[in-house]
Protein backbone atom coordinates (compact mmCIF):
# COMPACT_ATOMS: atom_id res chain seq x y z
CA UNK A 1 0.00 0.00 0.00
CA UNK A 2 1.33 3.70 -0.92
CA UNK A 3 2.51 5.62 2.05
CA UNK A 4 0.19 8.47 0.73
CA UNK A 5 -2.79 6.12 1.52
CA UNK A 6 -2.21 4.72 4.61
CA UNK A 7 -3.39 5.86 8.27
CA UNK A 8 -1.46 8.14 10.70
CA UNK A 9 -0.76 4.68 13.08
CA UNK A 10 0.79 2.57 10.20
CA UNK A 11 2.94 4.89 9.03
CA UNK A 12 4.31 5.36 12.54
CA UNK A 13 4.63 1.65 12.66
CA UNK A 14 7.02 1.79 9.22
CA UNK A 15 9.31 4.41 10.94
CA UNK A 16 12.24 2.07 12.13
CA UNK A 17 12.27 4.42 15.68
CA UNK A 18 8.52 3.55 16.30
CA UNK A 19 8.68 0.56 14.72
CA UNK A 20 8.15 -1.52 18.32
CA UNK A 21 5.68 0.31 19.49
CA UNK A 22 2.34 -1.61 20.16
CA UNK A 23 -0.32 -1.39 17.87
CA UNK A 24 -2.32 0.53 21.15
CA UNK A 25 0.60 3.33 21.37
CA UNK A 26 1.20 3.94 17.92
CA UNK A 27 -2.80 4.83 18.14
CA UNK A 28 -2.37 6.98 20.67
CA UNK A 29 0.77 9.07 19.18
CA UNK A 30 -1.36 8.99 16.11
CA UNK A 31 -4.20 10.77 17.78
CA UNK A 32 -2.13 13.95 19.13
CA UNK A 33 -0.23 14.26 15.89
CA UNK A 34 -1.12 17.31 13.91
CA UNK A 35 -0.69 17.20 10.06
CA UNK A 36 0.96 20.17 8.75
CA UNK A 37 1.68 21.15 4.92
CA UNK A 38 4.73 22.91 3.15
CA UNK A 39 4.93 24.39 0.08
CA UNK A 40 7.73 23.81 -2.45
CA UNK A 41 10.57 25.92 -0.70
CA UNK A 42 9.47 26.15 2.26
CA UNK A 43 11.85 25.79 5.17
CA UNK A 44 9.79 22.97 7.68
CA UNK A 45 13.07 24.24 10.64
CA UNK A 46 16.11 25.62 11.00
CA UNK A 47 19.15 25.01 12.41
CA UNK A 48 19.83 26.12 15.69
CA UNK A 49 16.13 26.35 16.32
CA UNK A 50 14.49 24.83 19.51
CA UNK A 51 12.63 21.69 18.82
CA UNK A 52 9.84 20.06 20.56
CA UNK A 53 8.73 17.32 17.50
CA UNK A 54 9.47 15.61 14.27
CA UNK A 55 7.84 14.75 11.11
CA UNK A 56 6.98 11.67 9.27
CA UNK A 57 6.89 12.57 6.05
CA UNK A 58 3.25 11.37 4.13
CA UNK A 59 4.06 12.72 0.37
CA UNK A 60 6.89 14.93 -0.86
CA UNK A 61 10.58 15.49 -0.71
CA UNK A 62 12.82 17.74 2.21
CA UNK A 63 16.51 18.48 1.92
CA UNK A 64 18.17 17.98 5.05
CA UNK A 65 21.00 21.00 4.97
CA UNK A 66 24.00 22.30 7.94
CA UNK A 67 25.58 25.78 7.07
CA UNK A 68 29.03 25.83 6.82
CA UNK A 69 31.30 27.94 8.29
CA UNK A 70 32.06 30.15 5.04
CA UNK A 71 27.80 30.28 4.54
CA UNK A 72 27.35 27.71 2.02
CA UNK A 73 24.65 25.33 3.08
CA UNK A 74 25.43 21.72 2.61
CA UNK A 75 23.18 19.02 1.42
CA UNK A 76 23.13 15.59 4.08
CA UNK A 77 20.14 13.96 3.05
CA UNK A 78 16.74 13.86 0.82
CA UNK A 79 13.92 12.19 2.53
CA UNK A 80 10.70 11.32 0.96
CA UNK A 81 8.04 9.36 2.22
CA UNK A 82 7.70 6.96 5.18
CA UNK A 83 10.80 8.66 6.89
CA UNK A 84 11.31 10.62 10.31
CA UNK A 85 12.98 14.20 10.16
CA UNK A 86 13.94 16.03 13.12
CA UNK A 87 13.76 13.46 15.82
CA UNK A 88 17.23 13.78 17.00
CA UNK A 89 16.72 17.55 18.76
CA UNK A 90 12.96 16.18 19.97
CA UNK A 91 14.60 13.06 22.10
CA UNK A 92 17.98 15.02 23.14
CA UNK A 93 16.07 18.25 24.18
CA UNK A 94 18.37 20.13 22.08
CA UNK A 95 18.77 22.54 18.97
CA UNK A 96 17.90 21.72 15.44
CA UNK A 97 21.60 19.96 14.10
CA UNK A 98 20.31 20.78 10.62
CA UNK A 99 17.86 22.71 8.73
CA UNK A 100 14.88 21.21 6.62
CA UNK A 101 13.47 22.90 3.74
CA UNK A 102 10.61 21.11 1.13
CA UNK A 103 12.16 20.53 -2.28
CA UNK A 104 8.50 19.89 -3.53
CA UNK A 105 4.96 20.49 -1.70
CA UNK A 106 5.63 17.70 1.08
CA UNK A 107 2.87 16.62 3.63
CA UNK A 108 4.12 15.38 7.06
CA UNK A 109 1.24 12.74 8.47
CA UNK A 110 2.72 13.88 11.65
CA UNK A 111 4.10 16.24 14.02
CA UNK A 112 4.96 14.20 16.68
CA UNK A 113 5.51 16.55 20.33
CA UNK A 114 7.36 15.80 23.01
CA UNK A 115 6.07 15.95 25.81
CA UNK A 116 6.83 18.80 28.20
């Protein structure tokens, strides 16, 4: 079954990370998530920013980036979906290592909090 077409919990369940969860707590993380939208271009975070959540990406592509010291960004990663972005600052409690931006109109089933 296409990513695009499956529910909030299974797609969890594909995510390697969440991938032991029970079938019961993937439910529940599914129910708090929030679905958000970004247009081509748009930057989803930033690095250096604060982070309380990540994204499972639903549809789309991002471009995982870290600035350089002489301003150029570099590329680390494209992610399309079924993959997690932005998880490592949500479990650490720390800053945003990279920044994020869409490459084409991607739809994150989830925004996934921590808890405070």
């Amino acid at each position: 079954m296409a990513v695009e077409t499956i529910g909030a919990a299974e797609l969890l369940a594909r995510v390697p990370l969440l991938a032991d969860l029970e079938d019961g707590e993937l439910e529940r993380i599914a129910q708090v998530a929030i679905p958000r939208s970004f247009p081509k271009g748009a930057r989803v975070f930033h690095e250096g920013d604060e982070s309380d959540a990540c994204y499972v990406i639903r549809d789309g592509e991002v471009r995982v980036t870290r600035e350089h010291s002489d301003g150029r960004a570099i590329a680390l990663a494209t992610l399309g979906p079924g993959e997690i972005v932005g998880e490592l600052a949500m479990l650490d409690g720390g800053v945003r290592s990279a920044s994020v931006e869409a490459l084409r109109r991607c739809r994150p089933a989830t925004a996934v909090a921590r808890a405070p």
